[in-house]
N, C-alpha and C. Protein backbone atom coordinates (compact mmCIF):
# COMPACT_ATOMS: atom_id res chain seq x y z
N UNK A 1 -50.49 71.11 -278.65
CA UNK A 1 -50.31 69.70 -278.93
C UNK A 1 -50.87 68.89 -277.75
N UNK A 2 -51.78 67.97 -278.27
CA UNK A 2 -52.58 67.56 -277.04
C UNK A 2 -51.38 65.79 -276.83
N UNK A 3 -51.42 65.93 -275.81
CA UNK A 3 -50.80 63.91 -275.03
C UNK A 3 -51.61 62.67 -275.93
N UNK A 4 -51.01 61.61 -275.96
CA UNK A 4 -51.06 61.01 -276.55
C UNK A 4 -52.10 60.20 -275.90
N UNK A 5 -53.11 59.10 -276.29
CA UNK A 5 -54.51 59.09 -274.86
C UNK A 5 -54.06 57.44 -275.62
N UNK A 6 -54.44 56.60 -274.15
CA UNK A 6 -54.20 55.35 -274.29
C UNK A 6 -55.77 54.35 -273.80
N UNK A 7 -56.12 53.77 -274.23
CA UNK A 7 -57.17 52.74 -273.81
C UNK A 7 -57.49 52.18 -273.18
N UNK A 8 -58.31 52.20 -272.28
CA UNK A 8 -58.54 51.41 -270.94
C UNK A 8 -59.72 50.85 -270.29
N UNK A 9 -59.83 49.83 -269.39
CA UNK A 9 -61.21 49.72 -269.05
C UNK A 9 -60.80 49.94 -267.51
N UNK A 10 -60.12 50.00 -266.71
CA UNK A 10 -59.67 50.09 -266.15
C UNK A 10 -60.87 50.65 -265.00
N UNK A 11 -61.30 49.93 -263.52
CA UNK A 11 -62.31 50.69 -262.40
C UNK A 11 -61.35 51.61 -261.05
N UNK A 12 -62.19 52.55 -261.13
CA UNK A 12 -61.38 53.65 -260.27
C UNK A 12 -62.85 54.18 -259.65
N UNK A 13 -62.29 54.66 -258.25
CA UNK A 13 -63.14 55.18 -257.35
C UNK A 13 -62.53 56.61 -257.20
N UNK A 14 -64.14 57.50 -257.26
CA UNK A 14 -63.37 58.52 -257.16
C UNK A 14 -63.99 59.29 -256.17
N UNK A 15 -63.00 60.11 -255.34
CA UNK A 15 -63.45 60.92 -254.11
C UNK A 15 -63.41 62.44 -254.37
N UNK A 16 -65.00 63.01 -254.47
CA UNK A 16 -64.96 64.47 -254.63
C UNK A 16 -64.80 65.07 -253.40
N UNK A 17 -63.64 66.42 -253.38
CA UNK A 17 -63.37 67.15 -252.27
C UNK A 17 -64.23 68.27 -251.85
N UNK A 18 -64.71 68.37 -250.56
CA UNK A 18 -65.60 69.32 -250.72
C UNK A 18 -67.16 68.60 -250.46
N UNK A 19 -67.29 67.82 -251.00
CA UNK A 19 -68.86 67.08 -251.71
C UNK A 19 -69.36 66.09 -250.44
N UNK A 20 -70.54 66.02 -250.17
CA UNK A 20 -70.88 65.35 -249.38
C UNK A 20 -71.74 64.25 -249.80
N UNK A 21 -70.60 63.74 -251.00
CA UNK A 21 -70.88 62.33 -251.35
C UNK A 21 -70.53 61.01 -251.29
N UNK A 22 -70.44 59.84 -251.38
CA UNK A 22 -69.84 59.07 -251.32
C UNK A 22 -69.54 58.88 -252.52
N UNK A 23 -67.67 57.42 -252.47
CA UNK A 23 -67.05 57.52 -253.41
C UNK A 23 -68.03 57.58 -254.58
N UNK A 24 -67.27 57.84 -255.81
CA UNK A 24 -68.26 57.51 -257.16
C UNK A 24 -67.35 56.16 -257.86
N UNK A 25 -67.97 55.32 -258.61
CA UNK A 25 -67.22 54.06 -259.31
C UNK A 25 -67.47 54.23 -260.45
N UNK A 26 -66.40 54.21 -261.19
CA UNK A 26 -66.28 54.61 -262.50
C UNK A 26 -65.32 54.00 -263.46
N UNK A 27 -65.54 53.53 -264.84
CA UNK A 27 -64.78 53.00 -265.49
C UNK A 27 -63.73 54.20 -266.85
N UNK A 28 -62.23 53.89 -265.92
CA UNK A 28 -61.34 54.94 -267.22
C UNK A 28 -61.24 54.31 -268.09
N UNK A 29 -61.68 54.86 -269.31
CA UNK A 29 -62.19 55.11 -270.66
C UNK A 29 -60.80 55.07 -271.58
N UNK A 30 -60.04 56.11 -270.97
CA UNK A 30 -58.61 56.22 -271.64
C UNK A 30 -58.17 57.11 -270.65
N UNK A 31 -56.69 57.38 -270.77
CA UNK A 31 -55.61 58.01 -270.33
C UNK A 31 -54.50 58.74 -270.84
N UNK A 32 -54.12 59.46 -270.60
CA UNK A 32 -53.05 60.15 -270.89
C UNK A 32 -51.52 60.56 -269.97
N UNK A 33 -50.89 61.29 -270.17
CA UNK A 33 -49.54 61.39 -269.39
C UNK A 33 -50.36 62.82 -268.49
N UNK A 34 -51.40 63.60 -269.29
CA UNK A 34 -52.00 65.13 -268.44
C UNK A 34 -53.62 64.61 -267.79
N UNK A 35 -53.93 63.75 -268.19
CA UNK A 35 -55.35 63.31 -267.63
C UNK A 35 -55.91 62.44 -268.30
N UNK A 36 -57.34 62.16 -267.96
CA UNK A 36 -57.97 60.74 -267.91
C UNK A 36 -59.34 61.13 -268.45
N UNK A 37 -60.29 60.09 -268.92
CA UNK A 37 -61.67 60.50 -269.28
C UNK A 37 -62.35 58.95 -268.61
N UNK A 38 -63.40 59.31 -267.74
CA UNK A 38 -64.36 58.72 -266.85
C UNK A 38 -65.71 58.09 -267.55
N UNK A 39 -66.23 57.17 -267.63
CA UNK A 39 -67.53 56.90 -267.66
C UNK A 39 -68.06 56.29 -266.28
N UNK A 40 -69.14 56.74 -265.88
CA UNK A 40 -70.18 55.81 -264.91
C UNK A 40 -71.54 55.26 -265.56
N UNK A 41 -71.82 53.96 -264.69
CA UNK A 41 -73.04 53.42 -265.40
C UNK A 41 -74.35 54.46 -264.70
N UNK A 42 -74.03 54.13 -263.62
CA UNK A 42 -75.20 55.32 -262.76
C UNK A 42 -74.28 56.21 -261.65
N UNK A 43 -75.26 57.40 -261.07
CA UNK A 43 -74.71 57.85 -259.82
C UNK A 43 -75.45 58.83 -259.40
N UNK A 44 -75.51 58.97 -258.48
CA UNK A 44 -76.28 60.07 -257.34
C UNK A 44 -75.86 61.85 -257.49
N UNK A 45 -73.78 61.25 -258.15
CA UNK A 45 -73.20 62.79 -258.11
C UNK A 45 -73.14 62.21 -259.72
N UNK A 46 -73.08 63.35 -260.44
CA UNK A 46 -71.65 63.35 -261.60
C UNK A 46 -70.68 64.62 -261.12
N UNK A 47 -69.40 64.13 -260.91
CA UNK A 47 -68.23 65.31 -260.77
C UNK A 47 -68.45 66.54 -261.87
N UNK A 48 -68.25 67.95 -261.35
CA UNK A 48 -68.83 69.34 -262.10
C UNK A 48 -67.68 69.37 -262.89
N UNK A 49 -67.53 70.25 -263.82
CA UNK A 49 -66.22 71.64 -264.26
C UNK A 49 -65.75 72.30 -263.23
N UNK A 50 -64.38 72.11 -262.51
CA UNK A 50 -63.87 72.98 -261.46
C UNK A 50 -63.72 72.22 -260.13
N UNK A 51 -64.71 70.68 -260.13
CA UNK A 51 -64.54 69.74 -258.75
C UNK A 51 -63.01 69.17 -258.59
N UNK A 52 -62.61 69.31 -257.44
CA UNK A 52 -61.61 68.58 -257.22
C UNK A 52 -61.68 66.92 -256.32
N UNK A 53 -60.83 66.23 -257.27
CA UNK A 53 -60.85 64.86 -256.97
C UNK A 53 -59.58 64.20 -256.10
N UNK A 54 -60.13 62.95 -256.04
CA UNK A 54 -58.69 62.00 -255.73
C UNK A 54 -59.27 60.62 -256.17
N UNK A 55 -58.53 59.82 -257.41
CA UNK A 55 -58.90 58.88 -257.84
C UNK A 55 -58.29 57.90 -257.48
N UNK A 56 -58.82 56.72 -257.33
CA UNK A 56 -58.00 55.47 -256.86
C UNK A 56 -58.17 54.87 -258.06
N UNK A 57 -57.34 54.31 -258.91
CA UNK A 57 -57.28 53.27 -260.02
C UNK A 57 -56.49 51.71 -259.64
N UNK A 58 -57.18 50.72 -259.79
CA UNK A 58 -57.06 49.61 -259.84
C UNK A 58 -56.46 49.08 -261.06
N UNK A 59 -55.79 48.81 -260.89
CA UNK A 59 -54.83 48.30 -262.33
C UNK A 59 -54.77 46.72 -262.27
N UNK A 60 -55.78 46.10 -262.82
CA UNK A 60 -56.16 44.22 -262.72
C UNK A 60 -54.72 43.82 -263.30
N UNK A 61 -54.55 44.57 -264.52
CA UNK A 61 -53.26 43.26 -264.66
C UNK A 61 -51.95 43.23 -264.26
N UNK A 62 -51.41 44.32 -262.96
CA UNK A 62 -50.54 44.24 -262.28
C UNK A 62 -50.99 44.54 -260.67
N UNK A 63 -52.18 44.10 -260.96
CA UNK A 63 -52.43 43.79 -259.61
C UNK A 63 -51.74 44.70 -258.31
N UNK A 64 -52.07 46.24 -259.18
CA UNK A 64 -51.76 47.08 -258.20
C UNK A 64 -53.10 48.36 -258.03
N UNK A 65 -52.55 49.41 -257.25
CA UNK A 65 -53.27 50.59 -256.92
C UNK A 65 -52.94 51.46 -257.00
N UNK A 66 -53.30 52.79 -258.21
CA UNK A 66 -52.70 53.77 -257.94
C UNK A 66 -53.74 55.23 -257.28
N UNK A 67 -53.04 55.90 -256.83
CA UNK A 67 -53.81 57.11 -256.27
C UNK A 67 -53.53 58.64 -257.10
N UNK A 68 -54.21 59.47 -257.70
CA UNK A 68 -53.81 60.77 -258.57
C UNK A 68 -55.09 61.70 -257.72
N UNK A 69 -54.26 62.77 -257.99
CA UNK A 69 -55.08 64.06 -257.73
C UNK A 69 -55.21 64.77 -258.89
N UNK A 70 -56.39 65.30 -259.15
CA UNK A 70 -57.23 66.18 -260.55
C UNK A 70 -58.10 66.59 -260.25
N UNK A 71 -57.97 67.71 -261.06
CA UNK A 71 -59.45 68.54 -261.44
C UNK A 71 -60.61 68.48 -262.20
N UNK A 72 -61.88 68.43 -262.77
CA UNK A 72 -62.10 67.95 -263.27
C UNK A 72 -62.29 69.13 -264.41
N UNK A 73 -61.88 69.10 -265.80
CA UNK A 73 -61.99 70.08 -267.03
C UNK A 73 -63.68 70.05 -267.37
N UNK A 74 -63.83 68.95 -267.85
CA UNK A 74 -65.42 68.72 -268.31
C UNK A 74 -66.47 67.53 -268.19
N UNK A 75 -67.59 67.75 -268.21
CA UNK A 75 -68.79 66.50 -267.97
C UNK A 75 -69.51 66.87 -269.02
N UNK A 76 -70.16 65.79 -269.41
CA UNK A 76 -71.28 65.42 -270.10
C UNK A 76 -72.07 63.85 -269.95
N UNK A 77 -73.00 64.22 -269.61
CA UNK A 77 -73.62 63.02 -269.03
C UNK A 77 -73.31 62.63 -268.20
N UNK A 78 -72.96 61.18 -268.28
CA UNK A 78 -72.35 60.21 -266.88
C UNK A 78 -71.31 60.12 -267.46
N UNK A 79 -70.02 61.10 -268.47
CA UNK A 79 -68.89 60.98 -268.12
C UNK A 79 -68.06 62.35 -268.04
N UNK A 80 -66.83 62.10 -267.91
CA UNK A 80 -66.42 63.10 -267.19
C UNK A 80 -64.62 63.24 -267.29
N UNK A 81 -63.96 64.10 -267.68
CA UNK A 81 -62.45 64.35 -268.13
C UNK A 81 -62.27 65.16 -267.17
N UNK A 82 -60.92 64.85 -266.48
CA UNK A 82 -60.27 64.94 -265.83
C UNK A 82 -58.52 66.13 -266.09
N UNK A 83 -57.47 66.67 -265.11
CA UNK A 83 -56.69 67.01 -265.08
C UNK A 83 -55.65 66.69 -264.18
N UNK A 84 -54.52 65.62 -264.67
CA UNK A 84 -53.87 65.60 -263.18
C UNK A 84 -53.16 66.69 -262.75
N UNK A 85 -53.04 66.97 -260.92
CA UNK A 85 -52.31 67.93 -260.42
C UNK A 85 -51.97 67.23 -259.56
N UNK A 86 -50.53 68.05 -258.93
CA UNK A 86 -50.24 67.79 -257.58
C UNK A 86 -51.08 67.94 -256.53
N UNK A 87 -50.86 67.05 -255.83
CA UNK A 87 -51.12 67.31 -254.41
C UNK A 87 -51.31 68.68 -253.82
N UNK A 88 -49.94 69.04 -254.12
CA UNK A 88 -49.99 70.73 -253.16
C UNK A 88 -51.22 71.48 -254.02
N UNK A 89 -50.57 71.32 -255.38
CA UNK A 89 -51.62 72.57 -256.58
C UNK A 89 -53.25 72.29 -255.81
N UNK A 90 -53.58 70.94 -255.62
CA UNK A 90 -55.17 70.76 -255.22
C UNK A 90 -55.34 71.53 -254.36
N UNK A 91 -54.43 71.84 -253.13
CA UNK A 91 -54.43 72.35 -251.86
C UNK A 91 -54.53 74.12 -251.84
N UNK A 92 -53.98 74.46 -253.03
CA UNK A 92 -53.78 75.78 -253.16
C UNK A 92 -54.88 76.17 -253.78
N UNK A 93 -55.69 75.86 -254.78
CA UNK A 93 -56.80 75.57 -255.35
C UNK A 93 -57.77 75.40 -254.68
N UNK A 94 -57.81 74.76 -254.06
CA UNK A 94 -58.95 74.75 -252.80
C UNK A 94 -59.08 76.02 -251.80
N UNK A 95 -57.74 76.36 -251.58
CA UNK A 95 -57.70 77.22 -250.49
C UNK A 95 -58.15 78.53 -251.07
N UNK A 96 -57.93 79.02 -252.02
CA UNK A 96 -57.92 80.12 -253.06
C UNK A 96 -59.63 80.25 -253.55
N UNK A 97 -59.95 79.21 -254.06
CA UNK A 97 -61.61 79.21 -254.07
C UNK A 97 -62.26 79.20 -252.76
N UNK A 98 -61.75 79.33 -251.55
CA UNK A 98 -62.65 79.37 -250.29
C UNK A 98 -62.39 81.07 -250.31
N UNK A 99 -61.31 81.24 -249.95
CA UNK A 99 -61.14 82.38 -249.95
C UNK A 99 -61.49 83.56 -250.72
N UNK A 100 -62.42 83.53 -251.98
CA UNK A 100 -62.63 83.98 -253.28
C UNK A 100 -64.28 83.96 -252.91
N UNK A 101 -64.52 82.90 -252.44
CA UNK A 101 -65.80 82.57 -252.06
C UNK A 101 -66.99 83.42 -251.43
């Protein structure tokens, strides 16, 4: 049973771990309670299958900021679906693919 996905235009910057890129700017598409789906107009990176992130979302009509950690499930083109995880899980994940490496 997949989460229920909600609508959004919503701009978020996103920071790939690992990557020696700068942020990427990207508009969320929609959302869910397990993850998110990305469009960009252009970019230098598109985030892979398996990149780990940290997204900053700007939320205009409460004029706040939020911060999530995810993985990314899949890309196509200039967009791109997402997985949220904890903090730690990113950390263990990371550490585990170096080590594997």
């Amino acid at each position: 049973m997949s989460a229920e996905r909600f609508v959004t235009k919503e701009i978020a910057h996103i920071e790939v771990f690992g990557r020696h890129v700068r942020k990427i700017v990207a508009r969320m598409v929609n959302v869910s309670s397990t993850g998110a789906f990305f469009e960009m107009s252009q970019t230098d990176y598109v985030p892979k299958e398996g990149d780990m992130v940290c997204v900053t979302v700007h939320l205009s009509s409460l004029k706040k900021s939020r911060v999530v950690h995810a993985q990314v499930v899949w890309n196509r083109g200039l967009g791109f679906g997402i997985q949220f995880m904890g903090k730690d899980e990113i950390v263990s994940k990371m550490i585990s693919n170096k080590i594997s490496a």
